[in-house]
PDB file of N, CA and C in Angstrom:
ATOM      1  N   UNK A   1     -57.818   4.780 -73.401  1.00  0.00           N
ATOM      2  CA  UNK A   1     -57.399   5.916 -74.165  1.00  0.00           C
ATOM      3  C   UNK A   1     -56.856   6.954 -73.196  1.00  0.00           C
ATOM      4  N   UNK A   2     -55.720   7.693 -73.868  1.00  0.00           N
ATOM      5  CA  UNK A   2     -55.249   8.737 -72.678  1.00  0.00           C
ATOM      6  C   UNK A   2     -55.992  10.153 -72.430  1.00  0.00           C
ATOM      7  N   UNK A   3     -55.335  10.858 -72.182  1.00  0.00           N
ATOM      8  CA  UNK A   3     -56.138  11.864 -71.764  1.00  0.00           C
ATOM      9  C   UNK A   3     -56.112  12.852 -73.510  1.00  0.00           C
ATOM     10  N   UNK A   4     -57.115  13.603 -73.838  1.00  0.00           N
ATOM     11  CA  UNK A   4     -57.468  13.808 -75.081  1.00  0.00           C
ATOM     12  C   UNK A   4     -56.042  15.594 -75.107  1.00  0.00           C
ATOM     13  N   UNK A   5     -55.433  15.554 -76.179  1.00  0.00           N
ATOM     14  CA  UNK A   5     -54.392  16.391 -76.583  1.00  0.00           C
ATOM     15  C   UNK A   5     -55.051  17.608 -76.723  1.00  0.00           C
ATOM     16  N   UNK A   6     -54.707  19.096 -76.719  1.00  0.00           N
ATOM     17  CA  UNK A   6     -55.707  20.230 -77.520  1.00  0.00           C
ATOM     18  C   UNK A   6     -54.662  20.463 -78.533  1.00  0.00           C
ATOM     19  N   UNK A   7     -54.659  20.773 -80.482  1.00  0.00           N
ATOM     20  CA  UNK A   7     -53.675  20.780 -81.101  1.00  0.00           C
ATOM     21  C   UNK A   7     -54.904  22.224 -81.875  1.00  0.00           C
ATOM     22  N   UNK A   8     -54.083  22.773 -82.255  1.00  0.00           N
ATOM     23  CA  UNK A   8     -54.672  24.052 -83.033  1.00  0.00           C
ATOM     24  C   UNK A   8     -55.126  23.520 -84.683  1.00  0.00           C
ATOM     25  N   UNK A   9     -56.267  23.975 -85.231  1.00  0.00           N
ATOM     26  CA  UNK A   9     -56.296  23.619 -87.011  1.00  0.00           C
ATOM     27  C   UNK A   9     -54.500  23.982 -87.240  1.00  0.00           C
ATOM     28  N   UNK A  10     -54.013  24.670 -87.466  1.00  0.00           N
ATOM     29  CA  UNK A  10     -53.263  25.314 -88.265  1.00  0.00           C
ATOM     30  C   UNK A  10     -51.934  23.684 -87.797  1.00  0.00           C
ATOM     31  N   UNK A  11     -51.745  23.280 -86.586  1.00  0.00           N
ATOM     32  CA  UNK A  11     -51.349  22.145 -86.082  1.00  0.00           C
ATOM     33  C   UNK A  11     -51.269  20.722 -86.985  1.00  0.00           C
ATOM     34  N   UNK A  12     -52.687  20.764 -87.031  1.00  0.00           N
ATOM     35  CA  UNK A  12     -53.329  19.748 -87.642  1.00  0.00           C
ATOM     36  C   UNK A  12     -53.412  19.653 -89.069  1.00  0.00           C
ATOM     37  N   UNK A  13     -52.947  20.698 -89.616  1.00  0.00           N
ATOM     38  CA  UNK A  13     -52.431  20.834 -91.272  1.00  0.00           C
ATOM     39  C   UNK A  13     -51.245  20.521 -91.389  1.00  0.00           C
ATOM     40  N   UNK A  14     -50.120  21.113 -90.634  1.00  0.00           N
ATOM     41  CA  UNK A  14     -48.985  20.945 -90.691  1.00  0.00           C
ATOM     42  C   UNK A  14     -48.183  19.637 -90.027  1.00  0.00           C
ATOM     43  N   UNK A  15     -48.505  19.265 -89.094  1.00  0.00           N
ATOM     44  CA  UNK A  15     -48.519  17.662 -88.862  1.00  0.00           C
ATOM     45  C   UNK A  15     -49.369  16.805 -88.657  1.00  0.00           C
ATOM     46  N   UNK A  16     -50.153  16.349 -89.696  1.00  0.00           N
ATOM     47  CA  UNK A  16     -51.515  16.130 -90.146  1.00  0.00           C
ATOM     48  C   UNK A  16     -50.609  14.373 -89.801  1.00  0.00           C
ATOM     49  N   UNK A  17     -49.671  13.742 -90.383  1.00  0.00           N
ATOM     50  CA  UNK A  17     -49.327  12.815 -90.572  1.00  0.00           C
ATOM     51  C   UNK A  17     -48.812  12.159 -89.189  1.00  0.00           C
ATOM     52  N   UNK A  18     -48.180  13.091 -87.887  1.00  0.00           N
ATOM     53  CA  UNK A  18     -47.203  12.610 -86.810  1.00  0.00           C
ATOM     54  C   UNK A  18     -48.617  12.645 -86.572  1.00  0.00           C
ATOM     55  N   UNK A  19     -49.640  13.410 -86.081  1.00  0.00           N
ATOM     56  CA  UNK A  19     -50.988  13.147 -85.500  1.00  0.00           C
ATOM     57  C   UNK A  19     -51.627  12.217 -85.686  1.00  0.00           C
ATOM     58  N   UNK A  20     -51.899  11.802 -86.741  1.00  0.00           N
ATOM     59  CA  UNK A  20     -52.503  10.500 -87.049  1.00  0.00           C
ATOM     60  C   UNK A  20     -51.750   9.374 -87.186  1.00  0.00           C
ATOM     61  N   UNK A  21     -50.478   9.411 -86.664  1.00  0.00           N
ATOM     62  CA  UNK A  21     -49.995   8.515 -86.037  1.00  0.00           C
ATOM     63  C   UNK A  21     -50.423   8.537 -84.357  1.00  0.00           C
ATOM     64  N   UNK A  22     -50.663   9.473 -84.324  1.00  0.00           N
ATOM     65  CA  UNK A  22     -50.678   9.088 -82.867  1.00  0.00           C
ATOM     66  C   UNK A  22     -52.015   8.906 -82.161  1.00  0.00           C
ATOM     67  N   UNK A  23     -53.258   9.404 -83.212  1.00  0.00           N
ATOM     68  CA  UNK A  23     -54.279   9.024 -83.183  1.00  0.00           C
ATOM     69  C   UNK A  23     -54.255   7.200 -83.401  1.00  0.00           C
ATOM     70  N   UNK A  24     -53.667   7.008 -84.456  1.00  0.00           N
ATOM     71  CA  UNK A  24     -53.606   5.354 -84.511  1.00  0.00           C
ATOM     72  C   UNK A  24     -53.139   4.558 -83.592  1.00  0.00           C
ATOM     73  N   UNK A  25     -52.476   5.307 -82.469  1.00  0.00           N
ATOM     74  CA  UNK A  25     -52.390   4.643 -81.311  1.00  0.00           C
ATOM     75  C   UNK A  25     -53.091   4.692 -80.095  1.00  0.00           C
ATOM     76  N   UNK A  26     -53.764   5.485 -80.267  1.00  0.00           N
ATOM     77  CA  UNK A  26     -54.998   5.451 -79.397  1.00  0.00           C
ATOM     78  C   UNK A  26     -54.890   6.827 -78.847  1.00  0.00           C
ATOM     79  N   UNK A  27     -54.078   7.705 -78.813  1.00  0.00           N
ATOM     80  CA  UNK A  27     -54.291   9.296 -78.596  1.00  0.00           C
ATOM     81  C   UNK A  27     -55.159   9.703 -79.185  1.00  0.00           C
ATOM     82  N   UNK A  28     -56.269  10.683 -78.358  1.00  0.00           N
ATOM     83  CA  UNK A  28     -57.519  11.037 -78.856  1.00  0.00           C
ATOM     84  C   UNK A  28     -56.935  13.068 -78.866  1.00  0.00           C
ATOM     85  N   UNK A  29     -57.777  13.761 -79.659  1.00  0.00           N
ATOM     86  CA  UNK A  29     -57.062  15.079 -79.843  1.00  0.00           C
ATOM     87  C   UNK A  29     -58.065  15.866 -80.158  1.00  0.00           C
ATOM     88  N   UNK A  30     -58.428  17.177 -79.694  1.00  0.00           N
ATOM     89  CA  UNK A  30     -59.656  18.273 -79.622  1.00  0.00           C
ATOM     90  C   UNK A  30     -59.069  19.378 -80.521  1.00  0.00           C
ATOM     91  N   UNK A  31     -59.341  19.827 -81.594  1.00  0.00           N
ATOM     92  CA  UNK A  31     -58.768  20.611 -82.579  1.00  0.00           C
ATOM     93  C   UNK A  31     -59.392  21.403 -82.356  1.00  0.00           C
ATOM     94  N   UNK A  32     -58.830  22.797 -81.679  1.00  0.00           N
ATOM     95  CA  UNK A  32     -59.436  24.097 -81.846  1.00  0.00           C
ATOM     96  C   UNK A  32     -59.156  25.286 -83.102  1.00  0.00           C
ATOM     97  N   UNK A  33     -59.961  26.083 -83.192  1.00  0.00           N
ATOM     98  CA  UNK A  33     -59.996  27.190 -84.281  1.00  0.00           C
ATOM     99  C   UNK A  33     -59.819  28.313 -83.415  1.00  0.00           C
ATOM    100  N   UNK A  34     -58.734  29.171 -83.536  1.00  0.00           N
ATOM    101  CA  UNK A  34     -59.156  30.703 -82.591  1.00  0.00           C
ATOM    102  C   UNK A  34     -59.444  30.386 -81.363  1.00  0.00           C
ATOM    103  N   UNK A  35     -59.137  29.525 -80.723  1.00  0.00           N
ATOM    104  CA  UNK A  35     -59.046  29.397 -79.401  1.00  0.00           C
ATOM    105  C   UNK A  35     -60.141  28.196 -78.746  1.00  0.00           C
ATOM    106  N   UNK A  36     -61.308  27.683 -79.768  1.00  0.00           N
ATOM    107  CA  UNK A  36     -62.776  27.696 -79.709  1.00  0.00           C
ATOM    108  C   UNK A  36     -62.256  25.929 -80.085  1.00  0.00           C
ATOM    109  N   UNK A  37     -63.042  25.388 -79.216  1.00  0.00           N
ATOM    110  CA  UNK A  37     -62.891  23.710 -79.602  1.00  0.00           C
ATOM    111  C   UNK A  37     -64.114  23.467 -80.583  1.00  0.00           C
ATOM    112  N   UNK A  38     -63.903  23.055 -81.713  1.00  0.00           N
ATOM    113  CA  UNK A  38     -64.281  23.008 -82.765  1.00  0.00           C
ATOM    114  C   UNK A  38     -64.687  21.088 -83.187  1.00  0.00           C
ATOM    115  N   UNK A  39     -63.583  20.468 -82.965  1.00  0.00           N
ATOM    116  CA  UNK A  39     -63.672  18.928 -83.222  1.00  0.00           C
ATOM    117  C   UNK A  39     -62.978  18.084 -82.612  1.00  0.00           C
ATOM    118  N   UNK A  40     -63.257  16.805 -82.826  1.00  0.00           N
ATOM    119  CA  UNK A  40     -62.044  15.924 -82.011  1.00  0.00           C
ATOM    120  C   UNK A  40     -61.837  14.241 -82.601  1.00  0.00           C
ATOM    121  N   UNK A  41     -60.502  14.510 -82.751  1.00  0.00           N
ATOM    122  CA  UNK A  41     -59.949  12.785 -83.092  1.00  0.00           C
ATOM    123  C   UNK A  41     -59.719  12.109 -82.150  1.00  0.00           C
ATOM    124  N   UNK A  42     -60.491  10.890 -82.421  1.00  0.00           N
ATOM    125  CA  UNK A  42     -60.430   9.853 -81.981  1.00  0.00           C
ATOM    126  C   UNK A  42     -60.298   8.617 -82.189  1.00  0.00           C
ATOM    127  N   UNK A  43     -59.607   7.461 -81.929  1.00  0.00           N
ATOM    128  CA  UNK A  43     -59.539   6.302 -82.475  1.00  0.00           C
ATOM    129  C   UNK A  43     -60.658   5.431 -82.920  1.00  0.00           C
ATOM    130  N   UNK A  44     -60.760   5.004 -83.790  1.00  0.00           N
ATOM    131  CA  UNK A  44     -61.973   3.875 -84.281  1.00  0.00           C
ATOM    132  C   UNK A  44     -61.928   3.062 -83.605  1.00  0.00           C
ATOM    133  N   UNK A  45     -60.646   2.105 -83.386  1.00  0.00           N
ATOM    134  CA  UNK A  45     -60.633   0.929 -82.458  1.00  0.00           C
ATOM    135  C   UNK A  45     -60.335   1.333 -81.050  1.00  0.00           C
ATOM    136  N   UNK A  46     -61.125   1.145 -80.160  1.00  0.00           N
ATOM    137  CA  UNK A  46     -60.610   1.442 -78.682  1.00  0.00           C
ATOM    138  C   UNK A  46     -60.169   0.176 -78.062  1.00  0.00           C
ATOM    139  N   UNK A  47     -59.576   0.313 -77.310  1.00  0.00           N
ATOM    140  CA  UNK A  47     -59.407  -0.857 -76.800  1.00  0.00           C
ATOM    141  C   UNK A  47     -60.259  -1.372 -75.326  1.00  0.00           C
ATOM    142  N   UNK A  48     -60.291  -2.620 -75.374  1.00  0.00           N
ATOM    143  CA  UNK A  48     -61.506  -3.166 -74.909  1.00  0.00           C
ATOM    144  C   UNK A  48     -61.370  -3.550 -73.538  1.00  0.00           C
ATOM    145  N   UNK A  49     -60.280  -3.262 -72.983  1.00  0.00           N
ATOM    146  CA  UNK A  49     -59.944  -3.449 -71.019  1.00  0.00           C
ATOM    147  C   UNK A  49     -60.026  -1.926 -70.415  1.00  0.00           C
ATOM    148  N   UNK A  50     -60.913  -2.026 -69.471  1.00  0.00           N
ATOM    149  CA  UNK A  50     -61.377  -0.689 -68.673  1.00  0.00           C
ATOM    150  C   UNK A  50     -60.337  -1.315 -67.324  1.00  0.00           C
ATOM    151  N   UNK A  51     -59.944  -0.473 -66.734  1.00  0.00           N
ATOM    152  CA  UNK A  51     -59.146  -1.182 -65.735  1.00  0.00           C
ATOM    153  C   UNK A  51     -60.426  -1.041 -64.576  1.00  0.00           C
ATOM    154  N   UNK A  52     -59.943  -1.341 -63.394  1.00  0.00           N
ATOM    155  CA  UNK A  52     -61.307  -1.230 -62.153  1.00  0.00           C
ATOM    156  C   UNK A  52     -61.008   0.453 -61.952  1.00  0.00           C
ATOM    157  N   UNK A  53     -60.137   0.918 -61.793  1.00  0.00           N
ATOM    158  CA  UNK A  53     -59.667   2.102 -61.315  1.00  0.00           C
ATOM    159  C   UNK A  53     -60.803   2.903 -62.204  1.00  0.00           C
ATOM    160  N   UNK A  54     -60.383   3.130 -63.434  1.00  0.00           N
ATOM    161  CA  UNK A  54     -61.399   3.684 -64.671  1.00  0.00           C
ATOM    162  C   UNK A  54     -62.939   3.257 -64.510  1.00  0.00           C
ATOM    163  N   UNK A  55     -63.211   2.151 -64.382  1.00  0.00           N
ATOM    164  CA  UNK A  55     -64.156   1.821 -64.296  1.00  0.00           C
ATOM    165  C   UNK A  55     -65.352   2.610 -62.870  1.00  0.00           C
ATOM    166  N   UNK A  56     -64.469   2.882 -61.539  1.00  0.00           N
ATOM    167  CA  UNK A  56     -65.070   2.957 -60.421  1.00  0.00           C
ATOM    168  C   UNK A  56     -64.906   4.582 -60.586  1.00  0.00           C
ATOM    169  N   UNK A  57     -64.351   5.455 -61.375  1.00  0.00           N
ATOM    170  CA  UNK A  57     -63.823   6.650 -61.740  1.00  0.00           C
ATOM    171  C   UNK A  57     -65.160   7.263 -62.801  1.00  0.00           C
ATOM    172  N   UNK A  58     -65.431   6.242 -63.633  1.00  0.00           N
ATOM    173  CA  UNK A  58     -66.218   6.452 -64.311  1.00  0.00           C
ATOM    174  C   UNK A  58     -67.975   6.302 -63.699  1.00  0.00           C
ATOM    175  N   UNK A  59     -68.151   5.679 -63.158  1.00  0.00           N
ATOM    176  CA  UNK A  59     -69.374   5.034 -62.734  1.00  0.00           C
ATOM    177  C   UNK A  59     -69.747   5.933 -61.224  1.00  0.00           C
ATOM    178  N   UNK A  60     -68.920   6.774 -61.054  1.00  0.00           N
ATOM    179  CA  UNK A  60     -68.893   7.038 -59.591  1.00  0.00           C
ATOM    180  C   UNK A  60     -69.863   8.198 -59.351  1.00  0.00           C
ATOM    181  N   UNK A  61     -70.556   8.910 -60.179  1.00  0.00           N
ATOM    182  CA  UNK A  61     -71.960   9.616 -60.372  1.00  0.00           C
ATOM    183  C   UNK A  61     -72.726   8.906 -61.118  1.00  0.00           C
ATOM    184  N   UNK A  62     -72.622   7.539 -61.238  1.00  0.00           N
ATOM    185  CA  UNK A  62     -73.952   7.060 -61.663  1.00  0.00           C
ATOM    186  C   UNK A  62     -74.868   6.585 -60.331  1.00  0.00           C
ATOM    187  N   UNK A  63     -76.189   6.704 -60.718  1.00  0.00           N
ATOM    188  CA  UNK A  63     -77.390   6.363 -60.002  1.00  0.00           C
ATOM    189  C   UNK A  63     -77.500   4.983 -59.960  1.00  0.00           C
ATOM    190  N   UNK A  64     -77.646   4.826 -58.035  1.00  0.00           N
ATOM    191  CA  UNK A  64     -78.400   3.597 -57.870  1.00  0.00           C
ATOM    192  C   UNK A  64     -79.170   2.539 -58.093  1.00  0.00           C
ATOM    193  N   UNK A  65     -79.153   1.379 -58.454  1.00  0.00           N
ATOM    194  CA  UNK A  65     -79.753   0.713 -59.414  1.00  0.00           C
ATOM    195  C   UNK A  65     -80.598   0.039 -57.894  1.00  0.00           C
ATOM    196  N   UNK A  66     -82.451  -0.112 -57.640  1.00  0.00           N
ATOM    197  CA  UNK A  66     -82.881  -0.496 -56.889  1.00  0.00           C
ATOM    198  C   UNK A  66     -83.139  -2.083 -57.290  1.00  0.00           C
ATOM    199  N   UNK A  67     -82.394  -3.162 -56.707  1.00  0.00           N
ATOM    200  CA  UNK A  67     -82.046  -4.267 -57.613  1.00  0.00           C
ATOM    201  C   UNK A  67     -83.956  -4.820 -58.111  1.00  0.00           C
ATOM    202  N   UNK A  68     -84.590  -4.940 -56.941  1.00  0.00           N
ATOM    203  CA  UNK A  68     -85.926  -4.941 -56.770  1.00  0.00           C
ATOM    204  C   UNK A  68     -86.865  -4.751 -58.046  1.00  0.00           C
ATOM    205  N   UNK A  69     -86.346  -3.587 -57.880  1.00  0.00           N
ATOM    206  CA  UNK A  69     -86.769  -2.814 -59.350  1.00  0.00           C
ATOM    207  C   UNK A  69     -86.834  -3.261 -60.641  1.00  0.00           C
ATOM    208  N   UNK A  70     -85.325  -3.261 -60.316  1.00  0.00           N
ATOM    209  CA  UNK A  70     -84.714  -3.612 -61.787  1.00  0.00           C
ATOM    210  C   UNK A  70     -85.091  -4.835 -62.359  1.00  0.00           C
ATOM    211  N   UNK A  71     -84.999  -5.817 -61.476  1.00  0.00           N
ATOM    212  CA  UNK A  71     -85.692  -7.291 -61.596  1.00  0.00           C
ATOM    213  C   UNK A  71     -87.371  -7.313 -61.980  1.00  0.00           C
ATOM    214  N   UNK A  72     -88.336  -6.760 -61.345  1.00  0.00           N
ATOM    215  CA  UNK A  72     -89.682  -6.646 -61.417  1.00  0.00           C
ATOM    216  C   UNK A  72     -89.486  -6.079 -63.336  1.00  0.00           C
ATOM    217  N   UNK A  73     -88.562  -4.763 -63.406  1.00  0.00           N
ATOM    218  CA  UNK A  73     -88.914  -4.443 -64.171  1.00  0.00           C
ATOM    219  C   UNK A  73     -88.599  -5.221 -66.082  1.00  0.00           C
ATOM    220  N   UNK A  74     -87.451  -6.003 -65.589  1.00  0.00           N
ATOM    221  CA  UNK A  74     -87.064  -7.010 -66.335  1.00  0.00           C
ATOM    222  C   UNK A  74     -88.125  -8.295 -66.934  1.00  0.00           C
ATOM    223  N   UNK A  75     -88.273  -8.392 -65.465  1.00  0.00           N
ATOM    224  CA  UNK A  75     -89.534  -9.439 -65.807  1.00  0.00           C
ATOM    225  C   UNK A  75     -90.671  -9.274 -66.722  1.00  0.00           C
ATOM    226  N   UNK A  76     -91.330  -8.035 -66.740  1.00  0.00           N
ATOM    227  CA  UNK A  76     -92.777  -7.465 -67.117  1.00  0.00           C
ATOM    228  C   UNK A  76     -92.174  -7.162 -68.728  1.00  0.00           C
ATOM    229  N   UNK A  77     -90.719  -7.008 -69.352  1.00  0.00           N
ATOM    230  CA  UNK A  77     -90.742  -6.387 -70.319  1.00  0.00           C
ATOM    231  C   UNK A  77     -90.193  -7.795 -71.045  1.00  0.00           C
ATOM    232  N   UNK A  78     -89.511  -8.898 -70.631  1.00  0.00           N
ATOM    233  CA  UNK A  78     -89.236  -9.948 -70.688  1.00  0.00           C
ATOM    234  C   UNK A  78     -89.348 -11.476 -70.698  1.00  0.00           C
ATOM    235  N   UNK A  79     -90.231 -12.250 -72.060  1.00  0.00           N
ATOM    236  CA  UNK A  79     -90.717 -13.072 -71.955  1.00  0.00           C
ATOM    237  C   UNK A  79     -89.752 -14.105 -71.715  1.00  0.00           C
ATOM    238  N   UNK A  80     -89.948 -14.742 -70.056  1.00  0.00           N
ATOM    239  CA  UNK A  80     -89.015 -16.164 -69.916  1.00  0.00           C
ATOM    240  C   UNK A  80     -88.632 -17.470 -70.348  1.00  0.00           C
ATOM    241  N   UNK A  81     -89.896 -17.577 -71.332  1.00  0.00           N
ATOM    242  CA  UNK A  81     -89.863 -18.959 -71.753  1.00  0.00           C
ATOM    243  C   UNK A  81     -88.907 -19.249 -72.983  1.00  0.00           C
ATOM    244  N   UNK A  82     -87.639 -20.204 -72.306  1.00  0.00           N
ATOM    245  CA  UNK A  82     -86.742 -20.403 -73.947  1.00  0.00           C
ATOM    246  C   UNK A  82     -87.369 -21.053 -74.923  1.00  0.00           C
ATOM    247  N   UNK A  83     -86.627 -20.647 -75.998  1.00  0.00           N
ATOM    248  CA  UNK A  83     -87.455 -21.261 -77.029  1.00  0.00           C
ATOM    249  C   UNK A  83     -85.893 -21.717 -77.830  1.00  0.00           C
ATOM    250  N   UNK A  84     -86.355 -22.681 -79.241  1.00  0.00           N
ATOM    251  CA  UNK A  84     -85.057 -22.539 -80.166  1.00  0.00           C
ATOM    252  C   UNK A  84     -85.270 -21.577 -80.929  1.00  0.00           C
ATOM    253  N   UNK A  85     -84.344 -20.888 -81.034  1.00  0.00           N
ATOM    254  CA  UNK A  85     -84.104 -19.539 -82.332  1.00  0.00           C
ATOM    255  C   UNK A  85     -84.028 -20.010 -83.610  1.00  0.00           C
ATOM    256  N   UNK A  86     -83.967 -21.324 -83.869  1.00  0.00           N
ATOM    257  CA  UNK A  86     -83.984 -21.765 -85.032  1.00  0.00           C
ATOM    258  C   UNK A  86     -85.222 -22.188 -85.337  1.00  0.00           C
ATOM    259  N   UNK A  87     -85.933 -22.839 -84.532  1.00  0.00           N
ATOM    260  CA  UNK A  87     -87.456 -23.295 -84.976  1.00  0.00           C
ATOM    261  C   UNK A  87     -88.445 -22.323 -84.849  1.00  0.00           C
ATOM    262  N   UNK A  88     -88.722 -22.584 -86.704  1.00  0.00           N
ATOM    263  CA  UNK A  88     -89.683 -21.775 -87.229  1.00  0.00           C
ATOM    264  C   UNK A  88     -91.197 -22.635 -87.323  1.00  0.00           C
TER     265      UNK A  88
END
């Protein structure tokens, strides 16, 4: 999705229709009142490829995952034994 539009209410009445065209293409849009961001359109369907760029852009203040951890902690909350999902 691109970068989100700012369009005024009064905007958004009057080309209510070119907007939601362009919301249907994946333009996302922050509707302010009096100056004041109020709401925002966004597409229902997003589309489903993050590029790496976005991805390493996005993730780049997330916290360290201690793999150790994460594993121990997987285990203890996670019963290993497969079973069939069908047999009742």
């Amino acid at each position: 999705m691109t970068a989100q539009h700012e369009i005024t209410q009064r905007d958004l009445r009057s080309r209510s229709g070119e907007i939601m065209d362009a919301v249907e293409h994946g333009e996302a849009f922050v509707v302010t009142r009096n100056g004041a961001p109020i709401g925002e359109l966004i597409p229902l369907r997003r589309r489903r490829v993050v590029t790496r760029e976005e991805f390493a852009a996005m993730s780049a203040n997330a916290p360290l995952i201690n793999a150790e951890r994460f594993r121990a902690d997987l285990d203890e909350a996670v019963d290993g034994e497969l079973r069939d999902p069908y047999d009742r």
